[in-house]
Each structure stands twice: as structure tokens, then as C-alpha cells.
Protein backbone atom coordinates (compact mmCIF):
# COMPACT_ATOMS: atom_id res chain seq x y z
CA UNK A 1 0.00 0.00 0.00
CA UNK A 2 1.03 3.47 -0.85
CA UNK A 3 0.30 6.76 1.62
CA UNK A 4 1.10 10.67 0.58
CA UNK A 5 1.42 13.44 3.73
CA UNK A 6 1.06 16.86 2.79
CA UNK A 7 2.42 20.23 5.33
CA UNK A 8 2.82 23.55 4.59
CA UNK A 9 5.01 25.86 6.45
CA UNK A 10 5.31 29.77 6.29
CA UNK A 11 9.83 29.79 5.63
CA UNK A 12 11.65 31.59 8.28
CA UNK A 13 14.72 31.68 6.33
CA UNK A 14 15.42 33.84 3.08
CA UNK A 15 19.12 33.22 1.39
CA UNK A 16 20.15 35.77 -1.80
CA UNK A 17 23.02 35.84 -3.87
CA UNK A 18 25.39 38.58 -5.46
CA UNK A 19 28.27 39.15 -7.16
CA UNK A 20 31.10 41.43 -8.87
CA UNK A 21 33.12 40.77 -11.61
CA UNK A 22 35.93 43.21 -12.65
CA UNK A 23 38.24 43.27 -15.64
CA UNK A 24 41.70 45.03 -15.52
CA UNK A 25 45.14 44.52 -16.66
CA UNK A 26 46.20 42.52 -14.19
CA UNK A 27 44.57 39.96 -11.60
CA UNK A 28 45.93 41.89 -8.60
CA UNK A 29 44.11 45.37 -10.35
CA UNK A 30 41.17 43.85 -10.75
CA UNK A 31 40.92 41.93 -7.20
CA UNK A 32 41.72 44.73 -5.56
CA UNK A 33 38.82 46.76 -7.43
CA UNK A 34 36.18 43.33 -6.76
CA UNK A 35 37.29 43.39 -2.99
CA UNK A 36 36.42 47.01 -2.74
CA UNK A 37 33.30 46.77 -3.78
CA UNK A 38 32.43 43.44 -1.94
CA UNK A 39 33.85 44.50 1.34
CA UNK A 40 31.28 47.64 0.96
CA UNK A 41 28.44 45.20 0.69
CA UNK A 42 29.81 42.96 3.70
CA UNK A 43 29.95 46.03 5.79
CA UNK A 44 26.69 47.41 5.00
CA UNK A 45 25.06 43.57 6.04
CA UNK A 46 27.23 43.54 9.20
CA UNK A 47 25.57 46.58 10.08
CA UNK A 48 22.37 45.86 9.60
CA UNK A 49 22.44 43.47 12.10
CA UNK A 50 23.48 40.21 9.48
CA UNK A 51 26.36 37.73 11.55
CA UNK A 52 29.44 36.92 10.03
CA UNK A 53 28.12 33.19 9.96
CA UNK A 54 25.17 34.09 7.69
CA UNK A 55 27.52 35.78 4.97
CA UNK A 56 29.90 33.19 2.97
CA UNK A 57 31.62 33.21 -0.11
CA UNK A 58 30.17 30.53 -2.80
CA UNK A 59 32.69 31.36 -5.69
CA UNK A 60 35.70 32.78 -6.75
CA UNK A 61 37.14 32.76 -9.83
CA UNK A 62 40.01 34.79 -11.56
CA UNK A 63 40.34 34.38 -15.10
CA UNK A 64 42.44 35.46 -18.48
CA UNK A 65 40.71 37.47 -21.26
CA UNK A 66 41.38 37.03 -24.47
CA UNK A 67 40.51 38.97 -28.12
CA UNK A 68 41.01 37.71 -31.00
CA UNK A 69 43.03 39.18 -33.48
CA UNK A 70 43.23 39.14 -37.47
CA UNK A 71 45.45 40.96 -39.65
CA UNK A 72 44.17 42.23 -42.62
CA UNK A 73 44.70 39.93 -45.89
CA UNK A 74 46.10 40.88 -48.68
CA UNK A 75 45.81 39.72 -52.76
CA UNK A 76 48.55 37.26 -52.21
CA UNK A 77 48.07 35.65 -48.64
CA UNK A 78 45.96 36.10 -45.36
CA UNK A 79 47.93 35.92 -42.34
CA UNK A 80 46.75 33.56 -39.20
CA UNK A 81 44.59 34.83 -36.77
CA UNK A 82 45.61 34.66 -32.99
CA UNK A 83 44.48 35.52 -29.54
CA UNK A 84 46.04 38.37 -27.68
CA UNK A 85 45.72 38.66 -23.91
CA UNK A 86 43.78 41.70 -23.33
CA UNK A 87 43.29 41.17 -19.00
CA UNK A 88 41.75 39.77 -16.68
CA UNK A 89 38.74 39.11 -14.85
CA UNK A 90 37.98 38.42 -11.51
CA UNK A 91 34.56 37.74 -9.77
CA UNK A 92 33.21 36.95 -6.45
CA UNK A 93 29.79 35.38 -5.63
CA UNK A 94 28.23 35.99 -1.72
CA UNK A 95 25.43 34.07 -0.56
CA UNK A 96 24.04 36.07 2.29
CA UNK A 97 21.07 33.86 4.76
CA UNK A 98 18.44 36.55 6.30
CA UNK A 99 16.90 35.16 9.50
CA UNK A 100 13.99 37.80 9.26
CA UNK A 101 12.03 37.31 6.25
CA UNK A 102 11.04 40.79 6.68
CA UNK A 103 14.29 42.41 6.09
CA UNK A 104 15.02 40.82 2.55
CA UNK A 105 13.43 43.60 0.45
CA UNK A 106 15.14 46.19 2.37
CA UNK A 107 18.56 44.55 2.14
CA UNK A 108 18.33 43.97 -1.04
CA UNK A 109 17.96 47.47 -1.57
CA UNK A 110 20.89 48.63 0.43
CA UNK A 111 23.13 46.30 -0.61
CA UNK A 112 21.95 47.78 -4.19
CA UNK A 113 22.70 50.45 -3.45
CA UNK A 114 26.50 49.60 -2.66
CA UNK A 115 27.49 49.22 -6.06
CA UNK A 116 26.34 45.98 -6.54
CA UNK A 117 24.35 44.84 -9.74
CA UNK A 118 24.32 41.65 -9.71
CA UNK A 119 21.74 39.91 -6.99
CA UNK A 120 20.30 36.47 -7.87
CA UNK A 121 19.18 33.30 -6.21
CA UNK A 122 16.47 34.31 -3.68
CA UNK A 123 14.89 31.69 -1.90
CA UNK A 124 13.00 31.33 1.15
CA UNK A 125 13.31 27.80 3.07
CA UNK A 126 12.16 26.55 6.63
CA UNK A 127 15.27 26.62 9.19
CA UNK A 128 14.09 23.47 10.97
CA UNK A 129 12.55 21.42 8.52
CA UNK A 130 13.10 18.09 9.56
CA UNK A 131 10.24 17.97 12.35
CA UNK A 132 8.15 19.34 9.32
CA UNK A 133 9.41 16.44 7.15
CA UNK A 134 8.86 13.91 9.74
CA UNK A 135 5.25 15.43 10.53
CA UNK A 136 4.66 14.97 6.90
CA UNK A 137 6.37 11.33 6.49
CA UNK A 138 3.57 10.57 10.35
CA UNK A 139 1.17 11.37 8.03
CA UNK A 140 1.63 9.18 4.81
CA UNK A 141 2.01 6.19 7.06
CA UNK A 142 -1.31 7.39 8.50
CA UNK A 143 -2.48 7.07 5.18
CA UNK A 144 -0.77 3.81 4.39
CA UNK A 145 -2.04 2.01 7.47
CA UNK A 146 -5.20 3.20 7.03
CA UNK A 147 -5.53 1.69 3.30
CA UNK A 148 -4.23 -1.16 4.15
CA UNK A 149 -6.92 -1.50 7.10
CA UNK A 150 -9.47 -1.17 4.30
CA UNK A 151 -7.79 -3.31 1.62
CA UNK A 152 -7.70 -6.06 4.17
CA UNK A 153 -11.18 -5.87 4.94
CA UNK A 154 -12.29 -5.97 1.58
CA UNK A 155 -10.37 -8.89 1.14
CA UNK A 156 -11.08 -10.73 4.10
CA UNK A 157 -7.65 -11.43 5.20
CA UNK A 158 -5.74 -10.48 8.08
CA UNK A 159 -2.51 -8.07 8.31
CA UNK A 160 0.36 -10.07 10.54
CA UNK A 161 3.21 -7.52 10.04
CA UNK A 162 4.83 -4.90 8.17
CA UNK A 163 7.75 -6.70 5.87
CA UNK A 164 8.80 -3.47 4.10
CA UNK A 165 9.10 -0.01 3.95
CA UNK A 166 9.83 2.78 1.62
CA UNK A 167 9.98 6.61 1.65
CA UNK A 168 10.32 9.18 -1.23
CA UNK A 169 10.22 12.06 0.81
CA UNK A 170 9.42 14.26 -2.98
CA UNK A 171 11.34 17.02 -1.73
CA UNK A 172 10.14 20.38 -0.85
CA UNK A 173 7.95 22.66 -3.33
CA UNK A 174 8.21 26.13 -3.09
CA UNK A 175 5.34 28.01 -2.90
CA UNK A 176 5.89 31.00 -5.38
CA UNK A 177 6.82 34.15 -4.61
CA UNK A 178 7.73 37.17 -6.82
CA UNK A 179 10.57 39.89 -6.61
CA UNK A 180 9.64 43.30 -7.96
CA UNK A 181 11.98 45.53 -9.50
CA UNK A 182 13.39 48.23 -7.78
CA UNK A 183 12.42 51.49 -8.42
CA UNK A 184 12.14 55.50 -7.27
CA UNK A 185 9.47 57.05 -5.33
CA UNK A 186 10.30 60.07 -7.88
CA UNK A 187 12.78 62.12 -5.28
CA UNK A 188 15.73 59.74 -6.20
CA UNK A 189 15.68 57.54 -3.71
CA UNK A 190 15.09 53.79 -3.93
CA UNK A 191 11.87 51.65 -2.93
CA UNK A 192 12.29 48.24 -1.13
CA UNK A 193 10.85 45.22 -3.99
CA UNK A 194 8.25 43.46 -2.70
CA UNK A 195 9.62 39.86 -2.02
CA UNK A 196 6.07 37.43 -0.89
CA UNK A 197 8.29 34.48 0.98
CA UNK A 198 4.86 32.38 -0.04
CA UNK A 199 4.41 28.75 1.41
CA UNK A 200 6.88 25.80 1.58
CA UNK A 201 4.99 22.36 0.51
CA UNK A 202 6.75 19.93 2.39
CA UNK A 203 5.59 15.85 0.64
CA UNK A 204 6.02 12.68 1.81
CA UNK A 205 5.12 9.19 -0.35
CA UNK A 206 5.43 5.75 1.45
CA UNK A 207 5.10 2.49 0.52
CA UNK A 208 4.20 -0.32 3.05
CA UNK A 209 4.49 -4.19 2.31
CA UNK A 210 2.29 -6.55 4.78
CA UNK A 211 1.92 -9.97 5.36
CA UNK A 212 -1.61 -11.05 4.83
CA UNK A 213 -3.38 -14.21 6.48
């Protein structure tokens, strides 16, 4: 027999991501211009009240660029092409975790507002979700058991024992929530986007086998 529990929880936790990339003629120019600019962000969290622990770095990457080049051809021949080194880039991705959903539009703003263009990744999760997982996994055996109860009666048979069980816990579905743009009120100065956090749908599927008499 097969059982399905179902729970929805408001999230408590909202995680966003951003970045800088920087080009210059050498890594240590552009680092040094990336670090600026992310350090301002950091700061800005920090002092909005956001611990160290909730801000981490999820990538770094420093990089060659390249352009290819062609001289021109001419009536007898037409010179190879070849790449010339023009710099290099460097970018760094931050994923910060907000523990008040409340506060996500707002930060988003400020951080914004450091410089920053480049904010991705929003998501909103439950902090503790395993009790939530195991209330939902309670209620597909629920379920389960009470099927079987059913089947067997319809049969006429007995259930001895359980001989098997299996969980596909589904995974969690998001409940959708939108991110308006920024924008101005019209005196220059920036409006928080609207960021619903929604509903987390947390699903459980089991299977039981029993042994019948």
C-alpha cells in the first residue's frame, strides 16, 4: 500500500546571492577593485544586524581574457589569426542567509545600493525542517495504514506484520513568490521590492508491504 502526507510551512529563512566581476590589466588590479566593492556590501550587512556566519563566499574565480586578433589579408596571402591577452577578470559570488524574512526587500535594496548589480538566487526555506518532514512522512504512514486496514477488509484477510518499507520524501515545493523591480518614489531615492516568501509544501510518499493471512 502506498500513503502521501502533505504540510505547509510559512519559511523563516530567506538566502540571496550577489556578485562582482571586474576586468583590468592585471589579476591583482582587478581583485583589488572586486574586494572594494564586496567588502562595501559585507559592511553594510554587518551593520544591519546580518552575523558573520550568515555571509559566505560561494565562488571565486580569476580568469584570463582574451581577443582575438586578425590581420588584414592581402591579394597574395591572409595571415593567421591569434588571440592576444587583453586582461583579466575576476569575480566573487556571496550568498548572504536573512533570518527575518522581513528584512530581505530592504537589504536587497541597500546592498543595491552599494554598487552591486548583480543579486540572484532568492529563496525562502524553513530553518528546521526536519520535524516538518517527519510530521509529513507521520502522516503518509497514516495514510498507508489506514488503506491497508481497508484493503484487508475488503479482502477478508488479516494483516500479521509490516515486511517493508519505503519513503520518497518528494522534496520540498516552493510556494511562489515574486521579486519586484526596484524602483524611485520620484525624489531619487530607492523603494524596497516586494519579495512574498509564499508557502513551503513539504511531501512525503510511502510504501508499506504486509503480510496477509
Amino acid at each position: 500500500v502506498t500513503g502521501k502526507g502533505e504540510v505547509f510551512a510559512l519559511p523563516d529563512i530567506g538566502t540571496f546571492t550577489f556578485s562582482v566581476s571586474e576586468k583590468a590589466s592585471t589579476v591583482a588590479k582587478a581583485q583589488e577593485t572586486a574586494t572594494t566593492k564586496i567588502n562595501k556590501a559585507i559592511d553594510y550587512l554587518k551593520g544591519e544586524g546580518i552575523p558573520e556566519k550568515d555571509i559566505k563566499t560561494v565562488a571565486y574565480n580569476a580568469y584570463p581574457q582574451y581577443e582575438w586578433q586578425q590581420e588584414a589579408c592581402t591579394e597574395f596571402r591572409c595571415p593567421p589569426g591569434r588571440q592576444i591577452l587583453t586582461g583579466y577578470q575576476v569575480t566573487q559570488s556571496i550568498q548572504v542567509k536573512v533570518r527575518d524574512t522581513n528584512k530581505v526587500g530592504a537589504l536587497l535594496t541597500g546592498v543595491g545600493a552599494t554598487g552591486i548589480s548583480d543579486l540572484s538566487g532568492i529563496e525562502f526555506t524553513v530553518d528546521d525542517d526536519e520535524s516538518i518532514k517527519a510530521d509529513a512522512r507521520a502522516m503518509a504512514i497514516a495514510d498507508a495504514k489506514d488503506k491497508a486496514d481497508l484493503l484487508a477488509d475488503t479482502l477478508g484477510v488479516r494483516l500479521v506484520r509490516i515486511t517493508g518499507f519505503w519513503e520518497d520524501s518528494g522534496g520540498i515545493i516552493y510556494g511562489r513568490g515574486g521579486l519586484e523591480a526596484t524602483v524611485a518614489d520620484g525624489k531619487g531615492v530607492a523603494i524596497s521590492p516586494q519579495v512574498p516568501t509564499g508557502e513551503n509544501q513539504f511531501v512525503s510518499n510511502v510504501t508499506i508491504t504486509y503480510e496477509i493471512r
